[in-house]
Each structure stands twice: as structure tokens, then as C-alpha cells.
C-alpha atoms as a PDB file:
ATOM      1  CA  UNK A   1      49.940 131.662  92.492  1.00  0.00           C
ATOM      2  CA  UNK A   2      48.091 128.616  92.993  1.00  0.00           C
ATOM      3  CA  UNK A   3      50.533 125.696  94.129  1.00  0.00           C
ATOM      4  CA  UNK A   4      50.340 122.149  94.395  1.00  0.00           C
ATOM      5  CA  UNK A   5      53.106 121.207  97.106  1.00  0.00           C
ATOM      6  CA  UNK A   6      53.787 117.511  97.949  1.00  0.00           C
ATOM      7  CA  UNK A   7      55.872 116.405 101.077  1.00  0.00           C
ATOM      8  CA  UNK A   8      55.072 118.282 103.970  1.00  0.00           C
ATOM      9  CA  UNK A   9      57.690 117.026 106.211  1.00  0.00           C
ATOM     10  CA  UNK A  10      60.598 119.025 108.647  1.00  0.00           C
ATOM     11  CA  UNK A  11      61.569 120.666 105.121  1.00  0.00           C
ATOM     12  CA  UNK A  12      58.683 121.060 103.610  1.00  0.00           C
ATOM     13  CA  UNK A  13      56.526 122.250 106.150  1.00  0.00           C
ATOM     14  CA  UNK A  14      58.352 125.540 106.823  1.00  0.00           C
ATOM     15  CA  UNK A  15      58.922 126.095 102.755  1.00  0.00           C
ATOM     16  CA  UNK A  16      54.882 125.758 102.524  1.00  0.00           C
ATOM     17  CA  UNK A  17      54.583 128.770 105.203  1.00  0.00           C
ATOM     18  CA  UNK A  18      56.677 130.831 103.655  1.00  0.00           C
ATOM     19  CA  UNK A  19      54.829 130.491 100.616  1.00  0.00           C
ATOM     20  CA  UNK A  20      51.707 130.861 102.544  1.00  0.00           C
ATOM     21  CA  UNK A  21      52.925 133.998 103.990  1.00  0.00           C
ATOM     22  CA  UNK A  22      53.541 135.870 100.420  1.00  0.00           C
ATOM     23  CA  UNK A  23      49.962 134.998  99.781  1.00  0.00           C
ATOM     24  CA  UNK A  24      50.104 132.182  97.370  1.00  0.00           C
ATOM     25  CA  UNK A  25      47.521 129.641  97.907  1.00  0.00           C
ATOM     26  CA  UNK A  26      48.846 125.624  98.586  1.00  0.00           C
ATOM     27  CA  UNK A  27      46.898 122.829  98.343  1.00  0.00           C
ATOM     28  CA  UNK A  28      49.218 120.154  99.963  1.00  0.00           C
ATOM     29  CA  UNK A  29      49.347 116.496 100.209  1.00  0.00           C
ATOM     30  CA  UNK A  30      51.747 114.190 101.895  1.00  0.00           C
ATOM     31  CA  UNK A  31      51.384 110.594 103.310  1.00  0.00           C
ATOM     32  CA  UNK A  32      52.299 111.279 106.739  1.00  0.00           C
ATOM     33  CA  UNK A  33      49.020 111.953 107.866  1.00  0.00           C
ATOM     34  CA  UNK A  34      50.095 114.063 110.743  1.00  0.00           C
ATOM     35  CA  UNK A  35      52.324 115.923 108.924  1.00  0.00           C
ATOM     36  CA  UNK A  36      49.874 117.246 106.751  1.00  0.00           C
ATOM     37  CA  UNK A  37      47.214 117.708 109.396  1.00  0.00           C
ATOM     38  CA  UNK A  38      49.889 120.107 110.469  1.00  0.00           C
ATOM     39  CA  UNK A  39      50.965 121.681 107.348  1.00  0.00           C
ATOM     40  CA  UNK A  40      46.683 122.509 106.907  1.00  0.00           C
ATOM     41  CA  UNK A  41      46.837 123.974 110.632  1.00  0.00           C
ATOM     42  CA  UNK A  42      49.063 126.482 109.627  1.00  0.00           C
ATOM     43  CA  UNK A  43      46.728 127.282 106.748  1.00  0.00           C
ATOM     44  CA  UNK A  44      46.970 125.347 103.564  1.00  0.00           C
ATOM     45  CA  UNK A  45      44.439 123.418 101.712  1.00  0.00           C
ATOM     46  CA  UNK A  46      44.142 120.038 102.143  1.00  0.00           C
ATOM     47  CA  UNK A  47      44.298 117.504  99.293  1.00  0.00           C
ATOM     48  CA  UNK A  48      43.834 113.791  99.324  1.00  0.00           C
ATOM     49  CA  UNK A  49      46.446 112.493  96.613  1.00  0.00           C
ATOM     50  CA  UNK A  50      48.761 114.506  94.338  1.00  0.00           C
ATOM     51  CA  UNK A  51      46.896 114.478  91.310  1.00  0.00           C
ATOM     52  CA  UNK A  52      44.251 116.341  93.796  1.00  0.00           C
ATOM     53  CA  UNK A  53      46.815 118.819  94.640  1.00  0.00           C
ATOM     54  CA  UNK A  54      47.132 119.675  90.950  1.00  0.00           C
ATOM     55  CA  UNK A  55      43.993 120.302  89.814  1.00  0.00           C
ATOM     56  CA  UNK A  56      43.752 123.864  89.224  1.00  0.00           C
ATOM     57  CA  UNK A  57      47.854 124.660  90.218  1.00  0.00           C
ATOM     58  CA  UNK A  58      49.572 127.257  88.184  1.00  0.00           C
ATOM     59  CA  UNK A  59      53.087 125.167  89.839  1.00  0.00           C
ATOM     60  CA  UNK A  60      54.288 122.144  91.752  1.00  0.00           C
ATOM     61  CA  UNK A  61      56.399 121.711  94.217  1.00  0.00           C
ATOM     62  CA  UNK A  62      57.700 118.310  95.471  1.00  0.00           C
ATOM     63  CA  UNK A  63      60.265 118.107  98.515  1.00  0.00           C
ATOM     64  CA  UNK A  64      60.497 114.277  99.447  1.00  0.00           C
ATOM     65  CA  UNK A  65      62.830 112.407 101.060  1.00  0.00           C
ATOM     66  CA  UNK A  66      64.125 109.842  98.201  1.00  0.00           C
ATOM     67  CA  UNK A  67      64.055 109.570  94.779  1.00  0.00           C
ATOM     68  CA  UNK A  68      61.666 106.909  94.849  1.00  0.00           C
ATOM     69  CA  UNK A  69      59.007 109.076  96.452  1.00  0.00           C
ATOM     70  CA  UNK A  70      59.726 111.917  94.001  1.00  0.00           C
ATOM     71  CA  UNK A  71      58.751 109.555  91.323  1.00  0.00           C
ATOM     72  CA  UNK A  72      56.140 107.869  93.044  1.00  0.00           C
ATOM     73  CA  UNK A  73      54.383 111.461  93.754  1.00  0.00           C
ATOM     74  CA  UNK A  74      55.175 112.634  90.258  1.00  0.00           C
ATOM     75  CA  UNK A  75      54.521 109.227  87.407  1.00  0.00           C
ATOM     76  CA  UNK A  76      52.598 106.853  89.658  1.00  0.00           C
ATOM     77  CA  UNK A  77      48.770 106.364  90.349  1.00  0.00           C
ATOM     78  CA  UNK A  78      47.013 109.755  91.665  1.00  0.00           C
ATOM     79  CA  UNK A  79      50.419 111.352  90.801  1.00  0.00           C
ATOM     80  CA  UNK A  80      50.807 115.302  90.035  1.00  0.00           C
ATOM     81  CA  UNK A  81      51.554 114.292  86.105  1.00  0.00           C
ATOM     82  CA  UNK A  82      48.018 112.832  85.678  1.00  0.00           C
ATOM     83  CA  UNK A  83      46.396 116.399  87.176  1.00  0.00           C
ATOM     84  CA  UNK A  84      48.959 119.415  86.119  1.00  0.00           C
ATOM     85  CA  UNK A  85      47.919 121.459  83.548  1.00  0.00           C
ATOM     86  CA  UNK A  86      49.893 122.576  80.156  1.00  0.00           C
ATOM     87  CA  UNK A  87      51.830 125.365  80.992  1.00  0.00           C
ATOM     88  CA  UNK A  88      52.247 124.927  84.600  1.00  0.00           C
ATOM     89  CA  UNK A  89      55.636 124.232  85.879  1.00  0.00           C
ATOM     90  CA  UNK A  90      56.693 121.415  88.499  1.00  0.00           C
ATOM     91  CA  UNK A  91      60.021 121.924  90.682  1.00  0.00           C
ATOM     92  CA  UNK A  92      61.247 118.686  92.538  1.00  0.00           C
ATOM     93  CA  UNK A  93      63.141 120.749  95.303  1.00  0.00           C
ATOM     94  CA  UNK A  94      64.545 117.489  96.768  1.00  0.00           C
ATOM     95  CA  UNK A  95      67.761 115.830  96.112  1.00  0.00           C
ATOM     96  CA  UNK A  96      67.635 113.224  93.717  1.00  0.00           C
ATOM     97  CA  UNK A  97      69.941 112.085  90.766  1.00  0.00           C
ATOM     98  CA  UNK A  98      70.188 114.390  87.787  1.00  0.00           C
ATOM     99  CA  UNK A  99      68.785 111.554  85.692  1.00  0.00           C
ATOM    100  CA  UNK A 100      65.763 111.561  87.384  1.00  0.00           C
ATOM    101  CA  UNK A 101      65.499 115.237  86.441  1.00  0.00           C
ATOM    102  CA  UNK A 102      65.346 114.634  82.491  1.00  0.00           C
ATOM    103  CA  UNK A 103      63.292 111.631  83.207  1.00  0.00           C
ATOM    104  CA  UNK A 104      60.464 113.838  84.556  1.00  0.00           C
ATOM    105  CA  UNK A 105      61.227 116.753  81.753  1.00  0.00           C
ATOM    106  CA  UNK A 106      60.984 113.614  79.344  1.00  0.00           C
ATOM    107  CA  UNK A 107      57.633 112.560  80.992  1.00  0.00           C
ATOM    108  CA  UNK A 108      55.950 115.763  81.066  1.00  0.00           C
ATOM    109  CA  UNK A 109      56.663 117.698  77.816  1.00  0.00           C
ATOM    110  CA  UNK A 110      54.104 116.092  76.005  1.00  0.00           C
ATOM    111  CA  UNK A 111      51.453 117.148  78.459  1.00  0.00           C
ATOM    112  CA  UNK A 112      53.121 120.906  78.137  1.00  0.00           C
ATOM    113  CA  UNK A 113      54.695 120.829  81.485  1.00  0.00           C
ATOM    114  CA  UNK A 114      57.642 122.340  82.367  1.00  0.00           C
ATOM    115  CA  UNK A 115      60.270 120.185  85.019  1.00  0.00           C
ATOM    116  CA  UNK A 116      62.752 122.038  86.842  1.00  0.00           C
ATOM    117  CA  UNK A 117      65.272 120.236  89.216  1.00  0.00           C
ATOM    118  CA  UNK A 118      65.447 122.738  92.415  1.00  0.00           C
ATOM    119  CA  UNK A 119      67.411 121.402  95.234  1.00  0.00           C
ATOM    120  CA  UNK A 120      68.132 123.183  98.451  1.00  0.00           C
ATOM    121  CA  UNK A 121      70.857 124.216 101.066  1.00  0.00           C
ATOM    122  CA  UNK A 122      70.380 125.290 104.604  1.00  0.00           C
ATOM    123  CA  UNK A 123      68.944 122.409 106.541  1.00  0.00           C
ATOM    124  CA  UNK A 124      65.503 122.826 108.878  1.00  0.00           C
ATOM    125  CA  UNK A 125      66.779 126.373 110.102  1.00  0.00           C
ATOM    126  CA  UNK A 126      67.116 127.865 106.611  1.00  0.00           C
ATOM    127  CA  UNK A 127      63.860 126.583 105.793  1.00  0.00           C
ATOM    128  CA  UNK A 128      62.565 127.735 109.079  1.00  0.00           C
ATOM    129  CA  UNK A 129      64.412 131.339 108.412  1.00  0.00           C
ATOM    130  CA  UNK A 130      63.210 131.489 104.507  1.00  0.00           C
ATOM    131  CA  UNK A 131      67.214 131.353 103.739  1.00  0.00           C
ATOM    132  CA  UNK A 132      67.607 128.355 101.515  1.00  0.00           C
ATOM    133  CA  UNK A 133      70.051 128.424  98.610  1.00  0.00           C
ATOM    134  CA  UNK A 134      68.181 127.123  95.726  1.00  0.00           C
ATOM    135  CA  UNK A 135      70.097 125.410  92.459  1.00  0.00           C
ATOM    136  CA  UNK A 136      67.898 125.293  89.683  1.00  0.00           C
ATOM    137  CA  UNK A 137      68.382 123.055  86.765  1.00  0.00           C
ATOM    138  CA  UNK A 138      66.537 123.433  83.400  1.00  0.00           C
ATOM    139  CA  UNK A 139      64.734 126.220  81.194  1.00  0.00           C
ATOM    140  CA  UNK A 140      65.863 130.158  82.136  1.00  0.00           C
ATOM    141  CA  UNK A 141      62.285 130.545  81.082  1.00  0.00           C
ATOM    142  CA  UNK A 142      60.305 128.368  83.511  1.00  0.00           C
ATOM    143  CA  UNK A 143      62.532 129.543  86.501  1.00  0.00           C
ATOM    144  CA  UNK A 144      61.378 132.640  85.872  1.00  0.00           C
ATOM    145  CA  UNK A 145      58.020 131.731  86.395  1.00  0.00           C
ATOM    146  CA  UNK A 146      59.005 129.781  89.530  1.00  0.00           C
ATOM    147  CA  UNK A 147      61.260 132.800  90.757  1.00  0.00           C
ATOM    148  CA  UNK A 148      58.272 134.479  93.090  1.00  0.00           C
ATOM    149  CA  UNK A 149      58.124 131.048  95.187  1.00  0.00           C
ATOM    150  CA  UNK A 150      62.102 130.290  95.248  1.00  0.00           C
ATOM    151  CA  UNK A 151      62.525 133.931  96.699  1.00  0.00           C
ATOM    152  CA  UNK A 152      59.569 133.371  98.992  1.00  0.00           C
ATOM    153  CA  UNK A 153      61.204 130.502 100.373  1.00  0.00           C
ATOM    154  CA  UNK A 154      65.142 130.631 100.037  1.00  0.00           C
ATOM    155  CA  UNK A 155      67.877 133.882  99.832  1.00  0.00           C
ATOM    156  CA  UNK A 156      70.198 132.809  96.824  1.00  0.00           C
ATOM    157  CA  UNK A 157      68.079 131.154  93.452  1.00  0.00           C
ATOM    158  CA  UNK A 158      71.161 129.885  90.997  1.00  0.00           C
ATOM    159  CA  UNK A 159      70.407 129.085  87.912  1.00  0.00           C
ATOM    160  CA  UNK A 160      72.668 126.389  87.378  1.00  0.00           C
ATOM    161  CA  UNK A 161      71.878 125.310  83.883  1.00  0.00           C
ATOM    162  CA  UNK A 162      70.063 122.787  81.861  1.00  0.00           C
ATOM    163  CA  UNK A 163      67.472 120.076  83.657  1.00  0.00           C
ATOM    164  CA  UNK A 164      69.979 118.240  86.366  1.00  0.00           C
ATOM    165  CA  UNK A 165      72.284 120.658  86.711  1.00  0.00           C
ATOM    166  CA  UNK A 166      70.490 121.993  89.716  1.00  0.00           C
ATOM    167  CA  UNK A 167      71.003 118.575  91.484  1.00  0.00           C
ATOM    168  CA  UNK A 168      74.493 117.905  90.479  1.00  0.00           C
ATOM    169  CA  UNK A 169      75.270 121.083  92.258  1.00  0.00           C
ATOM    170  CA  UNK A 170      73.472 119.682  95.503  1.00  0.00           C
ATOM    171  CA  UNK A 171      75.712 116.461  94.932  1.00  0.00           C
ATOM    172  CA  UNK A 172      78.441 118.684  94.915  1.00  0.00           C
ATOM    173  CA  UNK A 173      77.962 120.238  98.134  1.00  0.00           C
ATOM    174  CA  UNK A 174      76.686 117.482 100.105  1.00  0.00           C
ATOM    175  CA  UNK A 175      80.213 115.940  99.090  1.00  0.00           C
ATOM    176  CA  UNK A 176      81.771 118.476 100.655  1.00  0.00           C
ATOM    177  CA  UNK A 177      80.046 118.853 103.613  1.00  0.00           C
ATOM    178  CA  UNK A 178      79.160 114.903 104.430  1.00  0.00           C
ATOM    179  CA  UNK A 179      83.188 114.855 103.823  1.00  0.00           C
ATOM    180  CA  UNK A 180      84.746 117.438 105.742  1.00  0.00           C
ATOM    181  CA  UNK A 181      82.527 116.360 108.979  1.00  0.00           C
ATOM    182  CA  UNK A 182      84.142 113.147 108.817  1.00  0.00           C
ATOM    183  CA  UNK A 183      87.286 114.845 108.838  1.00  0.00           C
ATOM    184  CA  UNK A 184      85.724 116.822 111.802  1.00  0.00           C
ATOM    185  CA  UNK A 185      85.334 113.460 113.853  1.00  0.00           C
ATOM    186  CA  UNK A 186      88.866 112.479 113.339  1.00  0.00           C
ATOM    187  CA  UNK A 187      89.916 115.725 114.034  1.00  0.00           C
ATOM    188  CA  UNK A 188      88.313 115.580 117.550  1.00  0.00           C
ATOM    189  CA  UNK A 189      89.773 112.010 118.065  1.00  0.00           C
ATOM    190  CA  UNK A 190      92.855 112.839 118.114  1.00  0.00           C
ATOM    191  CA  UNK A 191      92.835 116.004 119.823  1.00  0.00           C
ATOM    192  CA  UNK A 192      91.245 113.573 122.985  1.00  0.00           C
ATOM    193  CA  UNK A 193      93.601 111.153 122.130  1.00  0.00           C
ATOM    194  CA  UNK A 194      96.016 113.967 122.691  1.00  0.00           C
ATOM    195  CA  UNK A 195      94.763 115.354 125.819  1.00  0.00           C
ATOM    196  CA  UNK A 196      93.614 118.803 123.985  1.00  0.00           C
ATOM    197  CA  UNK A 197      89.920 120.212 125.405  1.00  0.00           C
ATOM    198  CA  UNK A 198      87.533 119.996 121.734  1.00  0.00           C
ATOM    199  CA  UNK A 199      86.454 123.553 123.181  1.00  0.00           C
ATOM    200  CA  UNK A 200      89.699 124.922 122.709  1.00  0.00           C
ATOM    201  CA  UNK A 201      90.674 123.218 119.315  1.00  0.00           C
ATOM    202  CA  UNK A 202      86.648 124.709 118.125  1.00  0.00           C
ATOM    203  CA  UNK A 203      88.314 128.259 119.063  1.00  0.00           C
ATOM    204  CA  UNK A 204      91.568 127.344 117.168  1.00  0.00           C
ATOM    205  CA  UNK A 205      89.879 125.801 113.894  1.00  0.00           C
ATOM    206  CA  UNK A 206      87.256 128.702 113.414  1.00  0.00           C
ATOM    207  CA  UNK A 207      90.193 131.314 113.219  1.00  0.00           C
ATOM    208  CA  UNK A 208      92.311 129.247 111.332  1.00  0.00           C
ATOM    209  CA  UNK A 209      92.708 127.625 107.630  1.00  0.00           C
ATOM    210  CA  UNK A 210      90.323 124.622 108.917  1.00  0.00           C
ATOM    211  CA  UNK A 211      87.203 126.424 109.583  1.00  0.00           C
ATOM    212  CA  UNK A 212      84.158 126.202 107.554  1.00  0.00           C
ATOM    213  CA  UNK A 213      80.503 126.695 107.633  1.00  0.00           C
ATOM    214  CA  UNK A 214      80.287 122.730 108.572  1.00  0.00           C
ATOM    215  CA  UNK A 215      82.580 123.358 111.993  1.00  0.00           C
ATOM    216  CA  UNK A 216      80.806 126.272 112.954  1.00  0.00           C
ATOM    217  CA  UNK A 217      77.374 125.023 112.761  1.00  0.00           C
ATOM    218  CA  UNK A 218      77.949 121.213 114.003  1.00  0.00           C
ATOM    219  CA  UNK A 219      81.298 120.713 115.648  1.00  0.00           C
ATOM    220  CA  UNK A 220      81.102 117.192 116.674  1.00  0.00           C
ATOM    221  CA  UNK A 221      81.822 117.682 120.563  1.00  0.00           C
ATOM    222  CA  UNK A 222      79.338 118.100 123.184  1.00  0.00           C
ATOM    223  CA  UNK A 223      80.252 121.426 125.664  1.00  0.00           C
ATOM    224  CA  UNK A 224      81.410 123.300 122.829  1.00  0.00           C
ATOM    225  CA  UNK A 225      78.527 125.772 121.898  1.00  0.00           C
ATOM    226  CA  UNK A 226      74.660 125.535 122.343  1.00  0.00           C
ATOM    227  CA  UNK A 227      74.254 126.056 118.714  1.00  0.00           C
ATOM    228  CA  UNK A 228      75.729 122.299 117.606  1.00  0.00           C
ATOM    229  CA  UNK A 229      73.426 119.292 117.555  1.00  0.00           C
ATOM    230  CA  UNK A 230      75.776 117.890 119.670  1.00  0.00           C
ATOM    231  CA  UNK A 231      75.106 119.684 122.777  1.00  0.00           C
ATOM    232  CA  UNK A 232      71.209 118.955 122.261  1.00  0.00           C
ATOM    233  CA  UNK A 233      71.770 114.929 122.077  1.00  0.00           C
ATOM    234  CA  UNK A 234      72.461 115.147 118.465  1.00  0.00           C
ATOM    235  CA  UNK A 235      68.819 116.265 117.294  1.00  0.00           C
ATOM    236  CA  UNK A 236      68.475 115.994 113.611  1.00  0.00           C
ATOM    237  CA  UNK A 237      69.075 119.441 111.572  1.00  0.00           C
ATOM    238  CA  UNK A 238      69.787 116.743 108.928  1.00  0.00           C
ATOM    239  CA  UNK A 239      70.300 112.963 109.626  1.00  0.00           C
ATOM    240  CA  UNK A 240      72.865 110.275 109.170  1.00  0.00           C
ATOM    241  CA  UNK A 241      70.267 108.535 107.067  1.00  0.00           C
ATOM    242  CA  UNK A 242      69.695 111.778 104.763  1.00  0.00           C
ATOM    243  CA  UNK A 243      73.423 112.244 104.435  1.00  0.00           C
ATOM    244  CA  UNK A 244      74.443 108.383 103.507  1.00  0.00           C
ATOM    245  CA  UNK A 245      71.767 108.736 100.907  1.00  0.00           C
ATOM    246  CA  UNK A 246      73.177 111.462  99.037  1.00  0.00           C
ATOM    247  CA  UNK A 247      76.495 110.454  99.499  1.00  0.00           C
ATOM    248  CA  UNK A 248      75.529 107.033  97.837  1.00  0.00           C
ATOM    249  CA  UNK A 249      73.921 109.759  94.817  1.00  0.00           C
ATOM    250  CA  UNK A 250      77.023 111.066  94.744  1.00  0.00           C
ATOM    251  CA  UNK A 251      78.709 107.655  94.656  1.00  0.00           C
ATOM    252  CA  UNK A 252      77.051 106.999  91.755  1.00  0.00           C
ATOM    253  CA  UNK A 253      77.380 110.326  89.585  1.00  0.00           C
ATOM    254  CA  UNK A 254      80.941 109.352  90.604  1.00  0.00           C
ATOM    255  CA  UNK A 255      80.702 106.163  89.426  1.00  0.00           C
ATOM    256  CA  UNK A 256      79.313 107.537  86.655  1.00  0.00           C
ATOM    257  CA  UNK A 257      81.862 109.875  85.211  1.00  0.00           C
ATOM    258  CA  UNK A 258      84.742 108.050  86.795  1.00  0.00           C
ATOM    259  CA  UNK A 259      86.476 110.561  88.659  1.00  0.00           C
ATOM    260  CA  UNK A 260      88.652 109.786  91.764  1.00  0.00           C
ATOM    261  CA  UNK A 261      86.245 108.023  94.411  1.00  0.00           C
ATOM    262  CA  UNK A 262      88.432 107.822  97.535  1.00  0.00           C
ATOM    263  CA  UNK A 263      87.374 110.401  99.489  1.00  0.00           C
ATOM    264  CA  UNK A 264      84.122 109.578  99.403  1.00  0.00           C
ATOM    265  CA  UNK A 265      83.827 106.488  99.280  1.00  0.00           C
ATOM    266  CA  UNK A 266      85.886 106.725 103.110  1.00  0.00           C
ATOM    267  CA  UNK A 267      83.499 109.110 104.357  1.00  0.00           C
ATOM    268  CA  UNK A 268      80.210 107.168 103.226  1.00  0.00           C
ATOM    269  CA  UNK A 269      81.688 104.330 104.702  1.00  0.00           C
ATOM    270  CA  UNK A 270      81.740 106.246 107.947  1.00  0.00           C
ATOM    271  CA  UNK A 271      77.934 107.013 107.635  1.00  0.00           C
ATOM    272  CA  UNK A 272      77.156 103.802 106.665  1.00  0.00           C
ATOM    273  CA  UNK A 273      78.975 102.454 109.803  1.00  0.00           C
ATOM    274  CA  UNK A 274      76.903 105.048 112.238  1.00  0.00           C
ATOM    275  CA  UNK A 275      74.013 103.563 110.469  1.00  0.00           C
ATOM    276  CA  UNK A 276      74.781 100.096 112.087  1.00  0.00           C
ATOM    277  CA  UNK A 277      75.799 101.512 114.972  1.00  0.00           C
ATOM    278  CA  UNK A 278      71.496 103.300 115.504  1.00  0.00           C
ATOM    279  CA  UNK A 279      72.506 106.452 114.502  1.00  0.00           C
ATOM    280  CA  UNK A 280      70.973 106.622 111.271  1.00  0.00           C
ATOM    281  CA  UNK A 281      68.070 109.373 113.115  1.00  0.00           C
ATOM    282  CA  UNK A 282      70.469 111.295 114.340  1.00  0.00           C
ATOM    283  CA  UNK A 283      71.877 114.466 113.616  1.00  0.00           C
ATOM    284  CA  UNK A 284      74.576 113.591 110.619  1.00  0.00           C
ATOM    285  CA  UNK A 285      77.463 115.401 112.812  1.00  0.00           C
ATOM    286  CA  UNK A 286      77.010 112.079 114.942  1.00  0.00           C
ATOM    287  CA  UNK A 287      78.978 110.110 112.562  1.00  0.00           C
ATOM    288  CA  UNK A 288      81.997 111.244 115.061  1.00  0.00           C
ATOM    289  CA  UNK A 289      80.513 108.980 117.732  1.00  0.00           C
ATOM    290  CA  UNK A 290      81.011 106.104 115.399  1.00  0.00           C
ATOM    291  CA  UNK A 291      84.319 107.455 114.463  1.00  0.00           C
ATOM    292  CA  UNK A 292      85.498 107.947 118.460  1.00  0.00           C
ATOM    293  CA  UNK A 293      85.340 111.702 118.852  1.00  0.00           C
ATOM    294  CA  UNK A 294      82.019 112.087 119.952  1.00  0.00           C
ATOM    295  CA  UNK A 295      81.965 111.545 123.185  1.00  0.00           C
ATOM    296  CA  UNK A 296      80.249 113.572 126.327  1.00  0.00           C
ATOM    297  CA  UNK A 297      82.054 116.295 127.793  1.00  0.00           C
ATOM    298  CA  UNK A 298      84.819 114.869 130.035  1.00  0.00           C
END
């Protein structure tokens, strides 16, 4: 297929070779100069706007760092709307409210495009790896179009449902996760506070009822295992600054439907505090510094 892909970035980048590599043929554009210097090294065609990147495209892709951006690249001047064709389907793969989702669908059906919200799971190395879980939101019929990219790029494609139901899942599971590694950071507080080695509670917690996918990837103690940010000066898989701002999406869907907020609304505050703190870059497991329990190794 011929693809129009916008945001080239530490996500993006790796999604566009894998694309690349089943033999579809990108035309990218992204604002970060470098970045898409890059993304045309490794073989893609080089665009100079987004409405560029369209002409011609059979799909879209978009997979930006804010909702503002998506709609930006999508409704604004030079944007994809003002060069995709009827019949051609655009997937914003970032995370972004659900609203925004119909907003584009509302935008683009009178032009004959079809919008599907397609956010993603699995961080830089599941992009890397071509492993990303995908949650689709919006027509059965469209995915199915989109289906020979998802599966080029990602392991698991969900249809979800109708359009934001793809990134109400994401919301979802960046609650859980953006939660439970607060709950990580207090966890290692207290087992210093207590005298315990983090090592030994990381061997404890992964064979017992506290482990989870979260723990074993970025367990917020340096020494523990070369595989967690924190033993690599807390290198961004995914930052602080990514996490608060889907946290403060899923503040608002909360908001929004008016279930119980607490949880959340303790753990953003955590992120939010490591933002003040200059960790905002940083790996998001390094909201335990912030919260005490991310210290070096003693």
C-alpha cells in the first residue's frame, strides 16, 4: 500500500520500518527535521508537509505526541485532510481523547475518508520488535483495510469497537500501569526504610501476587536487573512527561463519566511532582525518585 505516515519520532520511526520492510511504500513527514532525515535514511520518501504525504496514499498513519499535534497534522494548514483521497483510511495510532476520535470521523466523512482511532502498547522496544498491541476504534470495515499495516507493525490488532473505543482502551491501560508504578515506588520506600535489599523484594514480588508486566520490565531500583531503565540512568522507554499526559486524559474521561478518581488522581500527582522535580525526560519508572525509593544502589 501506499502510506502517508506523520510523526517520525522514537515510536514512529521503528513502526515506519516495519512497514517498510513488508514492502509498503511511506512517504513521511514530521517537524523534527532530524527525525525525518532519519526516518528517509532508512528508506522512506520524503514529504514536505502532510497534505504532501497524502497525495496519492491509499492510508494514513499519524503517531504524535499530543493531541494537539494530531489535530494540527490532521485539520490544520498543509494537513493530511486537505490531500487524502475518498476511500482512503487515516489511523491516529497515538493516544489522544476518544473525542478527538469522532471529531476527525466527523471531519472527514464528507470527503469519504474513513478515521480509525489506533492506539498502541509496548513502548520503543515493541515498536522496535514489531510487537505492539494495537486497539482499534471505529468501522470493522476500514480496519480491515488497515489490518496488513497493524500486523506489519504490532502482534495483537483488537478491535475494540466504534470510533474512540480504541483510545479509551489505551486510557485504560495507561491507568493501570502509570498507577501500579507508583505503587512500585512506595513499595521500594519502605522496603529501604525497612532495611530489605530492592533486589531481593524484585525476586519476592515477581513470584508472588504483586508481580506484573510493569515490575518486571521497570522495577524502580537501580542493581536490580540490566533490563530496567533504572540501571541505565533512567533512559526513556516512555517518559514522565508522556505518562502525566495520559494520566491527565484519563483524568478527564474520569471526570467525564464520574467514576471514583482517587487513585489516580494520587498517582498523577506523583508524576506531576517528578515533573517539578526535572524528571519529566526521564524514564516514567523515575517517578520513585520523587517518591524516595529510587535511589542508587547502596
Amino acid at each position: 500500500m501506499r502510506v502517508a505516515f506523520v510523526g517520525v519520532g522514537r515510536m514512529g520511526r521503528p513502526m515506519l520500518g516495519h512497514l517498510l520492510e513488508a514492502g509498503h511504500e511511506v512517504r513521511a513527514f514530521d517537524l523534527d527535521a532530524a527525525a525525518l532525515d532519519a526516518a528517509v535514511a532508512d528508506g522512506c520518501v520524503r514529504a514536505g508537509s502532510a497534505r504532501e504525504a497524502a497525495d496519492g496514499a491509499e492510508a494514513a498513519i499519524t503517531m504524535l505526541p499530543s493531541p494537539a499535534a494530531v489535530e494540527a497534522a490532521v485539520l490544520g494548514a498543509d494537513g493530511l485532510a486537505q490531500g487524502l483521497a475518498a476511500g482512503t483510511v487515516l489511523a491516529d495510532m497515538s493516544t489522544a481523547p476518544p473525542a478527538l476520535s469522532r471529531t476527525l470521523r466527523d471531519a472527514l466523512a464528507p470527503a469519504g475518508v474513513d478515521v480509525l482511532d489506533a492506539p498502541v502498547s509496548g513502548g520503543t522496544i515493541g515498536a522496535e520488535a514489531g510487537t505492539l498491541s494495537i486497539m482499534v476504534g471505529g468501522e470493522a470495515a476500514a480496519l480491515e483495510r488497515a489490518r496488513p499495516l497493524f500486523e506489519a507493525m504490532g502482534k495483537l490488532v483488537v478491535h475494540v469497537g466504534g470510533h474512540g473505543a480504541g483510545q479509551a482502551a489505551k486510557l485504560c491501560n495507561n491507568l493501570l500501569a502509570g498507577i501500579h508504578m507508583t505503587a512500585l515506588g512506595q513499595a521500594v520506600a519502605l522496603a529501604r526504610a525497612e532495611g530489605l535489599d530492592p533486589a531481593v523484594l524484585y525476586e519476592i514480588v515477581t513470584n508472588s501476587t504483586g508481580d506484573s508486566r510493569v515490575c518486571r520490565t521497570r522495577f524502580p531500583a537501580p542493581g536490580v536487573a540490566d533490563v530496567h531503565p533504572a540501571n541505565h540512568d533512567w533512559a526513556p522507554m516512555f517518559t514522565v512527561d508522556l505518562m502525566e499526559k495520559d494520566l491527565s486524559l484519563a483524568e478527564a474521561l474520569v471526570a467525564e463519566h464520574e467514576v471514583v478518581a482517587e487513585p489516580l488522581a494520587s498517582a498523577l500527582a506523583w508524576y506531576r511532582r517528578a515533573q517539578a522535580n526535572g524528571l519529566g525526560g526521564l524514564d516514567y519508572s523515575a517517578v520513585s525518585v520523587a517518591m524516595g525509593g529510587g535511589r542508587g544502589a547502596d
